[in-house]
Protein backbone atom coordinates (compact mmCIF):
# COMPACT_ATOMS: atom_id res chain seq x y z
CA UNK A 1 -22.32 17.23 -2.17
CA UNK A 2 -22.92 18.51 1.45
CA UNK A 3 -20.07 17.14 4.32
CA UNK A 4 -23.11 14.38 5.93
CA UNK A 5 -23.04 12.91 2.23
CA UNK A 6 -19.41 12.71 2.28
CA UNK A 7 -19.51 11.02 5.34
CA UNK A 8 -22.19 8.84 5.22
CA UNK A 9 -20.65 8.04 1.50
CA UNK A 10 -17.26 7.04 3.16
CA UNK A 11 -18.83 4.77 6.26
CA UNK A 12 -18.66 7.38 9.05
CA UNK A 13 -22.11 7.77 9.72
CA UNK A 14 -24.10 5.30 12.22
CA UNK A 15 -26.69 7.38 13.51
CA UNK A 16 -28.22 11.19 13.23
CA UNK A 17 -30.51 13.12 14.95
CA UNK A 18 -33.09 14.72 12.51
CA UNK A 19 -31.78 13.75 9.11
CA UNK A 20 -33.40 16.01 6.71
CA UNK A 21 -33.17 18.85 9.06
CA UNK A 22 -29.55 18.29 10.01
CA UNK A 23 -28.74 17.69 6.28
CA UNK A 24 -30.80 21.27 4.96
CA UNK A 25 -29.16 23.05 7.84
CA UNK A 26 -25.70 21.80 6.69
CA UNK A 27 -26.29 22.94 3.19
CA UNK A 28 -27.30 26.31 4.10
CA UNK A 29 -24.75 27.75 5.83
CA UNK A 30 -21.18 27.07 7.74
CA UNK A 31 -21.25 25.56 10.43
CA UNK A 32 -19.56 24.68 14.09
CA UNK A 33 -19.58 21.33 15.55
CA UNK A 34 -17.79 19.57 18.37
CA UNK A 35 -16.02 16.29 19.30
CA UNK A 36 -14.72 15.65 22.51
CA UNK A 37 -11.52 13.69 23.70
CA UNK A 38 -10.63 12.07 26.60
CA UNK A 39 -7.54 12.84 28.28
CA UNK A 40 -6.84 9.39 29.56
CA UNK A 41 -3.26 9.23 28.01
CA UNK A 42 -0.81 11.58 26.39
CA UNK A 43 -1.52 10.71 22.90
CA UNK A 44 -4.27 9.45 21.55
CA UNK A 45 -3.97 6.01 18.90
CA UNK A 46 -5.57 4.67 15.85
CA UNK A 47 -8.84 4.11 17.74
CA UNK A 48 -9.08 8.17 17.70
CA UNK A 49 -8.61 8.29 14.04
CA UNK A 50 -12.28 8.15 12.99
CA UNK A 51 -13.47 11.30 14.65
CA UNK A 52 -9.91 13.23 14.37
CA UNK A 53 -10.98 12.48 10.52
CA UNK A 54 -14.70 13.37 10.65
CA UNK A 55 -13.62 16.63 11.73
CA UNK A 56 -11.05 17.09 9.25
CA UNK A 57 -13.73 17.33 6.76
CA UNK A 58 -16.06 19.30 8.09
CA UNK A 59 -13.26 21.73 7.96
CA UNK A 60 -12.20 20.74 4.55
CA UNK A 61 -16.32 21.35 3.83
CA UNK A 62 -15.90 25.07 5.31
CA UNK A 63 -17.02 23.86 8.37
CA UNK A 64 -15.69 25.61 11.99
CA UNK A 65 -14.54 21.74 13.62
CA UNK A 66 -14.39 22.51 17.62
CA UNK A 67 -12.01 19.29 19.27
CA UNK A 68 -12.94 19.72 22.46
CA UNK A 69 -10.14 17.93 25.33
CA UNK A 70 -12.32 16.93 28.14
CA UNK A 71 -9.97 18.17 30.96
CA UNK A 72 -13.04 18.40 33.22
CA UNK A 73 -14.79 15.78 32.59
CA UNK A 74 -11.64 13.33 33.00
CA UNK A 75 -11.76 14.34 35.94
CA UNK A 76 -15.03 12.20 36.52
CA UNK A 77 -15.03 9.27 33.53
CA UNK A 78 -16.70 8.53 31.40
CA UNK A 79 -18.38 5.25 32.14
CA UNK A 80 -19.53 4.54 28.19
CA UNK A 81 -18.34 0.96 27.40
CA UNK A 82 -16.71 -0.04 30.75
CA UNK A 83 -17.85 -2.73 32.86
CA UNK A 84 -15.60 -1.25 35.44
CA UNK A 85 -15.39 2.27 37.45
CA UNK A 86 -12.22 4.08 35.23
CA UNK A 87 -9.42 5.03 37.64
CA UNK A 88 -9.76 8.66 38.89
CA UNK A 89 -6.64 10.80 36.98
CA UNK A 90 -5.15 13.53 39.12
CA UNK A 91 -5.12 17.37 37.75
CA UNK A 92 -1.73 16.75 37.05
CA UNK A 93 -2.05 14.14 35.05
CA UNK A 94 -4.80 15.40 33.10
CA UNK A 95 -3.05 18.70 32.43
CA UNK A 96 0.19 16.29 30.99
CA UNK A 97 -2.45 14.29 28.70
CA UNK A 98 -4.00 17.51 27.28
CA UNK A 99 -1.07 19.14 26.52
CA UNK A 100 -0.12 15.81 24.50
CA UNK A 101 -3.27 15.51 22.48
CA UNK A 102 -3.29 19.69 21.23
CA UNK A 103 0.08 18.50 19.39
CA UNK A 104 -1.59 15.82 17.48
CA UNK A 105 -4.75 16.85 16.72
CA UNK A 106 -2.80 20.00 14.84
CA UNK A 107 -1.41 17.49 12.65
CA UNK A 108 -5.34 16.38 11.26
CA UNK A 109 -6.76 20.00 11.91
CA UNK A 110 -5.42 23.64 10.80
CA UNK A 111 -6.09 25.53 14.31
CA UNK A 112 -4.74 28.75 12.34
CA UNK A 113 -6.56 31.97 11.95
CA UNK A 114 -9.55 30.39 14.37
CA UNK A 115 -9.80 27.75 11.39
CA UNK A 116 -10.76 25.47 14.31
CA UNK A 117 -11.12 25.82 18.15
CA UNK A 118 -9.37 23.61 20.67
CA UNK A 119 -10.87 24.18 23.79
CA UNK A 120 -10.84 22.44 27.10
CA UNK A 121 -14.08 22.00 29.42
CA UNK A 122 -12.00 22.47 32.69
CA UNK A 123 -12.32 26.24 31.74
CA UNK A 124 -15.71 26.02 32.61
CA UNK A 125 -16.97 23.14 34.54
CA UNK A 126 -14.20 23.79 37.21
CA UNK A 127 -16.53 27.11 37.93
CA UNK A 128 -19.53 24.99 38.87
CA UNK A 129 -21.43 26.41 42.10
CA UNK A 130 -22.83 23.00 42.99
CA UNK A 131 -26.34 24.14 43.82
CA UNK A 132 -26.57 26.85 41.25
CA UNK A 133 -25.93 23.80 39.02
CA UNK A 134 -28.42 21.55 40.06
CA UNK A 135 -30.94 24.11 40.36
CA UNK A 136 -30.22 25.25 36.65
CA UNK A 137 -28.85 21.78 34.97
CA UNK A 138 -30.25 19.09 37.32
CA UNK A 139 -33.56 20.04 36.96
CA UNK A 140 -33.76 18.87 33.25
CA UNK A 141 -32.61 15.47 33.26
CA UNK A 142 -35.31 12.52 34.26
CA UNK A 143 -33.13 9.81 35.93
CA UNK A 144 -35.82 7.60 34.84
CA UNK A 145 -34.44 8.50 31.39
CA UNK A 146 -30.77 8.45 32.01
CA UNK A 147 -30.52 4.91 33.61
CA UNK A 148 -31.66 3.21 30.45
CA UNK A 149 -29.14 4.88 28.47
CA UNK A 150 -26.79 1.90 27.29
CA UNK A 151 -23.71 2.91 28.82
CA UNK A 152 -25.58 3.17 32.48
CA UNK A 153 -27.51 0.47 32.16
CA UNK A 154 -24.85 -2.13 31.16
CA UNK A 155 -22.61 -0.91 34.53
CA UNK A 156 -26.38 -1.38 36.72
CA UNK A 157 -26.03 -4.60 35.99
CA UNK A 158 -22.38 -5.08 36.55
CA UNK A 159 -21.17 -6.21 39.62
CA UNK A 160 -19.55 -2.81 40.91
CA UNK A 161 -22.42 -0.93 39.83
CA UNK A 162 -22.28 2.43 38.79
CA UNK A 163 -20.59 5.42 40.77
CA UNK A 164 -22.44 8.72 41.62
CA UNK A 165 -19.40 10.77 40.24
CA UNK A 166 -19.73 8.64 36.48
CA UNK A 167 -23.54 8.97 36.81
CA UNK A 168 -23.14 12.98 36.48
CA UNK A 169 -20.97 12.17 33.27
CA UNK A 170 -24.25 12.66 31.01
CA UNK A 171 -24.85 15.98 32.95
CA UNK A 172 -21.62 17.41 32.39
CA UNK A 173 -21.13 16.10 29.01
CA UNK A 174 -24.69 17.54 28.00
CA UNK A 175 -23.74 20.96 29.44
CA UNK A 176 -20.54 21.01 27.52
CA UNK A 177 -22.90 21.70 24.29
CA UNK A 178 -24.71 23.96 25.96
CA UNK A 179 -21.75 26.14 26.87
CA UNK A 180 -20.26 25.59 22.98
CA UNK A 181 -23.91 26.54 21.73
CA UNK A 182 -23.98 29.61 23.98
CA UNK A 183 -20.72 31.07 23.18
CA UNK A 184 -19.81 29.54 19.76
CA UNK A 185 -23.01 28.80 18.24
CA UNK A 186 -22.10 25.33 17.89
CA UNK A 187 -24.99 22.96 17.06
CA UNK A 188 -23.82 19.72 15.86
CA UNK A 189 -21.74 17.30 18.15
CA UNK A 190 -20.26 14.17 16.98
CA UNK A 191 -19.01 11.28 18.47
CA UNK A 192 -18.75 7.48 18.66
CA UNK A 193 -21.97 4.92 18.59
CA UNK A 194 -21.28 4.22 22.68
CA UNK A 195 -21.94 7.98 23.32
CA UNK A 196 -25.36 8.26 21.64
CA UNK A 197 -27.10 8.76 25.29
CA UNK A 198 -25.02 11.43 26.19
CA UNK A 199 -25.22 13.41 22.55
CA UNK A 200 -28.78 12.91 22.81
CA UNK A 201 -29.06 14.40 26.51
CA UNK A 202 -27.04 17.22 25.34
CA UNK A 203 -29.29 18.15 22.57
CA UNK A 204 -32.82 17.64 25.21
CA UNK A 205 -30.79 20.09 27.20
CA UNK A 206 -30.15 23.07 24.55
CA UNK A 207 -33.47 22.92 23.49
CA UNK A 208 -34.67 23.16 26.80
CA UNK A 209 -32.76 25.94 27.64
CA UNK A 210 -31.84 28.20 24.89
CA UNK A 211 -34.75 26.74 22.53
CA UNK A 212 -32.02 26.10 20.09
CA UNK A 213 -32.12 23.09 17.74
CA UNK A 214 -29.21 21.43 17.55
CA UNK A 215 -28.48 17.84 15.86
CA UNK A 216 -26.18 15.03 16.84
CA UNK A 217 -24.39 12.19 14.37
CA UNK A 218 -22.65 9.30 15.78
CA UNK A 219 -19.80 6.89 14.31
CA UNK A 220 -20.14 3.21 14.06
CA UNK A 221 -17.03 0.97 16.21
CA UNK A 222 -14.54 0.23 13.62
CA UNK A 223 -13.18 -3.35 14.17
CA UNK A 224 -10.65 -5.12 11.38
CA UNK A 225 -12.42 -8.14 9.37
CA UNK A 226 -11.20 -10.19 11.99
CA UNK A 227 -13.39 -8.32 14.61
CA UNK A 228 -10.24 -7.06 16.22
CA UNK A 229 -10.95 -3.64 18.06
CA UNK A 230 -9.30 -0.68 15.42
CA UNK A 231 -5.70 0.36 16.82
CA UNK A 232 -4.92 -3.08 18.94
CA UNK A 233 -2.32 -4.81 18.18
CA UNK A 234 -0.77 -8.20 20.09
CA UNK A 235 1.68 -5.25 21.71
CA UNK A 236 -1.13 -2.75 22.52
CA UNK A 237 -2.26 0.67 20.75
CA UNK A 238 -0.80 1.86 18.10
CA UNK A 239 -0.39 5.79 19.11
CA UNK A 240 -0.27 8.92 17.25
CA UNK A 241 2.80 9.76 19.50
CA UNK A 242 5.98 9.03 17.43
CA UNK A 243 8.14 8.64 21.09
CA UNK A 244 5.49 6.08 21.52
CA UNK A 245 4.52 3.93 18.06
CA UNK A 246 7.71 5.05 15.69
CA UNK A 247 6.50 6.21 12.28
CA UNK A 248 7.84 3.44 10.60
CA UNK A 249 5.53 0.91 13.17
CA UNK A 250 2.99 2.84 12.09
CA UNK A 251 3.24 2.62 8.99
CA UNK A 252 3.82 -0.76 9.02
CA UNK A 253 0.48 -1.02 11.14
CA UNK A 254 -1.61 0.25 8.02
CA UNK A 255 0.69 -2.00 5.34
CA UNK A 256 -0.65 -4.93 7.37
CA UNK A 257 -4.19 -4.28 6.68
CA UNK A 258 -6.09 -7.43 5.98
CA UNK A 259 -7.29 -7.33 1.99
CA UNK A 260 -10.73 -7.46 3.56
CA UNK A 261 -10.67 -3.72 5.17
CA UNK A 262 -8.20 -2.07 2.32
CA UNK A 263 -11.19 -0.60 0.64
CA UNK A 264 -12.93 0.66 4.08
CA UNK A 265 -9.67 1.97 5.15
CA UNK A 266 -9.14 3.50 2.51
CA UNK A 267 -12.28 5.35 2.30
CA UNK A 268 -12.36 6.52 6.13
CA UNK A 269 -8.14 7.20 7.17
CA UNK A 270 -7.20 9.03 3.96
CA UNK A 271 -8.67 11.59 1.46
CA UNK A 272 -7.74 10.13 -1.51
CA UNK A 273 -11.23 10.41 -3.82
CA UNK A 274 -13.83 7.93 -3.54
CA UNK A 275 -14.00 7.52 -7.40
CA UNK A 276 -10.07 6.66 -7.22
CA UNK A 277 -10.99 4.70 -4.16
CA UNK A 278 -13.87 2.30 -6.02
CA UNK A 279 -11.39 1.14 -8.29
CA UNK A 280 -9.09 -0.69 -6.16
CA UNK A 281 -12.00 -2.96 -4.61
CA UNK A 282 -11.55 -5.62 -7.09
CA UNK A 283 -7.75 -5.84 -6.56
CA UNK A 284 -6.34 -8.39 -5.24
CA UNK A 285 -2.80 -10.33 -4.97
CA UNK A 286 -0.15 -7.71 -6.05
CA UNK A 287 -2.01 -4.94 -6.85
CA UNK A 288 -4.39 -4.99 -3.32
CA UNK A 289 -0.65 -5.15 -2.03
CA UNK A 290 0.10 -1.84 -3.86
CA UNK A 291 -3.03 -0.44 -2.59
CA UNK A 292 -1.57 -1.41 0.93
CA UNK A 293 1.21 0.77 0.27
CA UNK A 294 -0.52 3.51 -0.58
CA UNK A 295 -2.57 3.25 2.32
CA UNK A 296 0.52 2.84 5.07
CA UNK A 297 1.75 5.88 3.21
CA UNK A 298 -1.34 8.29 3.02
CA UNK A 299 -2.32 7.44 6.81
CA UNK A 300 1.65 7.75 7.91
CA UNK A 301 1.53 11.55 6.05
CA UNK A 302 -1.33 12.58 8.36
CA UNK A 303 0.25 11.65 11.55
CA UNK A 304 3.78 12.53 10.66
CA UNK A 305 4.45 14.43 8.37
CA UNK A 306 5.96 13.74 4.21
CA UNK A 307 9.60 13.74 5.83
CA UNK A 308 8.65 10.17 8.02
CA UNK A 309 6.25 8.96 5.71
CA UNK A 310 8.90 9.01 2.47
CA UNK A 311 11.50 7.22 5.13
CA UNK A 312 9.08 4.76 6.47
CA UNK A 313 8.47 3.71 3.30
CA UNK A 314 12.14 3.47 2.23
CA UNK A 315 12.59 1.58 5.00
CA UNK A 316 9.98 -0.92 4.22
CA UNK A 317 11.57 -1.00 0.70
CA UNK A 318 14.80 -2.31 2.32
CA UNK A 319 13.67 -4.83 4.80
CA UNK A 320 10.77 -6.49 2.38
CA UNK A 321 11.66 -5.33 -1.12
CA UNK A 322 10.80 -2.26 -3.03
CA UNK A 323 6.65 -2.12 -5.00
CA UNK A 324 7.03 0.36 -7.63
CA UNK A 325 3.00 1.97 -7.32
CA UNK A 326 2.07 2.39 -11.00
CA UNK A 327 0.88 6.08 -11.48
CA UNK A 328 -2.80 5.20 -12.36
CA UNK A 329 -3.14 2.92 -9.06
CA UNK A 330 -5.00 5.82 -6.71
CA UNK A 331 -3.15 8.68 -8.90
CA UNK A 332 -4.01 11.30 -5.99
CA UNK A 333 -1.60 9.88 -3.59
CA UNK A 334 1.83 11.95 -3.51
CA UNK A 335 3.79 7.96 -2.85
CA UNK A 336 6.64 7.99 -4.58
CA UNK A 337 6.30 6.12 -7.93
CA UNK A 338 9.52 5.31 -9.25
CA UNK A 339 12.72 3.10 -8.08
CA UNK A 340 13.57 5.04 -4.00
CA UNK A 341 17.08 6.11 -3.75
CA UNK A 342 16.16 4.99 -0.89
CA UNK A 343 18.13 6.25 2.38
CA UNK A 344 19.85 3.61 4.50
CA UNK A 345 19.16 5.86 7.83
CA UNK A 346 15.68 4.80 7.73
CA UNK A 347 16.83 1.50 9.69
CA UNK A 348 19.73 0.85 12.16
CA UNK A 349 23.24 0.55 10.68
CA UNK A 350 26.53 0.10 11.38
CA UNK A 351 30.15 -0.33 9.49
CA UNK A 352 32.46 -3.63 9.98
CA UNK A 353 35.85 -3.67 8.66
CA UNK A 354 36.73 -5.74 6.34
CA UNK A 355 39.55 -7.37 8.06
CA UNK A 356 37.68 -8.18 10.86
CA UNK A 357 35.70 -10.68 8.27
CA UNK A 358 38.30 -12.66 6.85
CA UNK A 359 38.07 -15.63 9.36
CA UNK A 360 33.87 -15.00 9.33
CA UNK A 361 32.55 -14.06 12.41
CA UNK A 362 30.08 -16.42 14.29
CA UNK A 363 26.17 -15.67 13.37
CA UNK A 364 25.13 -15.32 17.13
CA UNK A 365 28.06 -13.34 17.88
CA UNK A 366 27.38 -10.72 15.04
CA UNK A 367 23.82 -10.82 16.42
CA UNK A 368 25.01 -9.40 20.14
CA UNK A 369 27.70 -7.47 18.39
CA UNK A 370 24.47 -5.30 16.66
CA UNK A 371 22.21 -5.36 19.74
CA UNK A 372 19.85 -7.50 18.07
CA UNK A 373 20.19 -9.87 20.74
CA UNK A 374 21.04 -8.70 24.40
CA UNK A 375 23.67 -11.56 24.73
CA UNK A 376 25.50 -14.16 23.30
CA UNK A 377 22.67 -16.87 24.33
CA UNK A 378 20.11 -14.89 23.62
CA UNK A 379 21.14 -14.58 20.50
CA UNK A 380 22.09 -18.76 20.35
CA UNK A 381 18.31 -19.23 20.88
CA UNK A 382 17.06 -16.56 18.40
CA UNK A 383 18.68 -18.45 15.56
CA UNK A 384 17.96 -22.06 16.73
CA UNK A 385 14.28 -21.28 17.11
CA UNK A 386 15.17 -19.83 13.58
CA UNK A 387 14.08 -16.43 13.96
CA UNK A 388 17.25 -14.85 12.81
CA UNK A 389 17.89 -14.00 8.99
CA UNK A 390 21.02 -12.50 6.73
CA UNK A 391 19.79 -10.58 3.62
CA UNK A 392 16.30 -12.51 3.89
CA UNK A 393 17.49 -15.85 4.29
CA UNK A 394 17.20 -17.92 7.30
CA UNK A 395 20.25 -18.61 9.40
CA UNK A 396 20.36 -22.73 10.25
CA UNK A 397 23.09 -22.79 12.58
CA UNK A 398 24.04 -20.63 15.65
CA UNK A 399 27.78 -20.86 15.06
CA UNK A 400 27.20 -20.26 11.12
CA UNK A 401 30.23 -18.27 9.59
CA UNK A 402 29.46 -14.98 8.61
CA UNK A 403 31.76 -14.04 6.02
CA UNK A 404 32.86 -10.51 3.20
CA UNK A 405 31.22 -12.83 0.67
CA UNK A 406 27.54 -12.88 2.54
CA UNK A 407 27.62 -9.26 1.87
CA UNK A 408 25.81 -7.78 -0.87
CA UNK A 409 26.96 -4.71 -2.43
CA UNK A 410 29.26 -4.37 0.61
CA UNK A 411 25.93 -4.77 2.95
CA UNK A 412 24.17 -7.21 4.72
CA UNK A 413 20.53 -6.76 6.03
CA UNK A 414 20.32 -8.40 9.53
CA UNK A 415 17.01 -9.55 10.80
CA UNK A 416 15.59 -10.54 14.19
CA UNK A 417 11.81 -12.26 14.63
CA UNK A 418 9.60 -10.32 12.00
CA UNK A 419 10.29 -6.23 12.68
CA UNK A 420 14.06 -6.07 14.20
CA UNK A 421 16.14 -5.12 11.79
CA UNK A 422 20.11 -4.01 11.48
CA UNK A 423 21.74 -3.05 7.96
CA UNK A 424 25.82 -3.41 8.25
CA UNK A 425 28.30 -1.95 6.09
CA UNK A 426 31.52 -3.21 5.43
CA UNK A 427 34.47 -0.71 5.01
């Protein structure tokens, strides 16, 4: 099985250019191909995940994967899916982001040993000679052509129209692959559904230049059953960046997975085997909640690393109770399987002497005392709106005595709305 079966058999494929060809020249050699990033943040989120993966098996195919950080062409932006002119980034800022996104794409993609290439466009395109360039470039692009492209057309019609400097985005995307053919005989470039125009203007432009033929595959959006965008969340992206989504939010991200999309998810964020894969799509209840666990796990490894993804799932263990995975549910995955001696640094904690119990101490005022509430009211209103809970159960009354005897095993799990936790220890 070639990598373009593999991916079409695990739902990354929406489009390619020149199946049979592309699919006979994939079998009969190794390869390079390309993806590019945009450096419009320091980290890129779950929304990245899709190509990060795609390349991750070309390399896992024997495939040369080239991520490419676009730290020219951010410079411009991209106008593909915006109704609205992107704000301009400065140098600066670009050079920040890139730096940013090298560290987590090395997590997906072994850059060892020229395994892969991560390059950066700026290298070149900041070497233009303007006139040179539309003598040599310009001259093979029909703007006839380029303005029904889907990602010009839709800003034509908007109501701020379309900026000269995102109108040479095609150009300068399209000459990207003919630098990476030139110098890295790279011939396939991947990328998501809204940048078909510009893959396809990259590949009129090698041909018409180097007489190379070169192919192009594109990825279909990924939105959750609920047609939710992939990565959005009611308090924005969930990011690659631990110092910006925490492993454990992360994992709990995937562990929250509507039943609908286990299966799909499955099948595109982890590389657990189809055939082990297939067998969970009939779960449901408990065991499609098992499945859930493995998939929070196997996604959390990529990002983070086996250290974070053992203690985010401890931690989920303590806050929601422990699912012991039974060893034939998606055998490949390395999640722990039996009963977690599971470590209590995985969520905030605290000691309390036991004197300091024997009266009981006031439920809102143990709430401020842990920083789950940033004041004695604020905590007052947490537990009358009843969003405060001791060892999973709801606490009724503000002024509720919290005494040694609440404690279980000498602890006490404290709980704030639905992901605040504290565990306290009494000593």
């Amino acid at each position: 099985m070639n990598v373009l079966d593999t991916l079409r058999q695990r739902g990354f494929i929406e489009k390619t250019t020149h199946d049979q060809e592309l699919s006979d020249y994939l079998e009969s050699s190794n390869i390079t191909c390309y993806i590019g990033f945009d450096p419009t943040a320091d980290s890129l989120h779950v929304g990245h995940l899709l190509p990060i993966m795609a390349l991750s098996h070309m390399q896992k195919h024997g495939h040369r994967p080239i991520a490419l950080v676009g730290g020219g062409t951010g410079l411009v932006g991209d106008p593909s899916g915006k109704t609205e002119m992107r704000q301009l980034l400065t140098p600066e800022i670009v050079e920040k982001n890139v730096t940013g996104i090298k560290g987590q794409l090395s997590h997906f993609i072994d850059f060892t040993n020229d395994k892969a290439l991560l390059l950066n466009n700026i290298d070149w395109l900041m070497e233009l000679k303007y006139i040179p360039f539309l003598r040599d470039i310009g001259k093979c692009f029909s703007v006839n052509r380029m303005i029904k492209a889907e990602s010009y057309r839709s800003r034509l019609e908007s109501e701020e129209g379309l900026s000269f400097i995102e109108f040479n985005y095609m150009i300068l995307q399209a000459y990207d692959f003919l630098i990476l053919n030139d110098q890295y005989d790279c011939k396939l470039q991947m990328g998501g559904n809204d940048q078909w125009g510009n893959i396809v203007a990259g590949i009129d432009l090698v041909r018409k230049i180097k007489k190379d033929n070169v192919f192009g595959i594109t990825f279909p959006l990924i939105t959750t059953s609920s047609g939710a965008k992939m990565g959005k969340t009611a308090g924005g992206a969930v990011w690659l960046d631990a110092s910006r989504t925490s492993p454990y939010d992360y994992y709990q991200y995937w562990i929250n997975t509507d039943d609908q999309d286990v299966f799909r998810f499955l099948a595109l964020f982890t590389f657990l085997p189809m055939k082990e894969i297939r067998d969970i799509k009939d779960l449901s209840g408990m065991e499609l909640n098992m499945a859930k666990s493995v998939l929070a796990f196997e996604a959390t490894l990529l990002a983070h690393g086996k250290i974070e993804s053992i203690k985010a799932n401890e931690a989920a263990a303590i806050m929601f109770g422990e699912r012991i995975i039974p060893d034939d549910l998606l055998p490949s995955s390395t999640i722990p399987r039996k009963p977690l001696s599971v470590e209590q640094s995985s969520v905030p904690t605290s000691q309390i002497n036991a004197h300091n119990l024997k009266e009981g101490i006031p439920a809102f005022k143990l709430f401020y005392m842990v920083e789950l509430a940033p004041s004695g009211g604020a905590a007052r209103r947490l537990i009358e709106q009843g969003g405060a809970y001791a060892n999973g159960n709801r606490i009724e009354k503000y002024d509720q005595l919290i005494e040694e005897k609440d404690f279980q095993n000498k602890e006490i799990l404290l709980r704030a709305g639905k992901k605040r936790f504290h565990l306290l220890k009494v000593v």
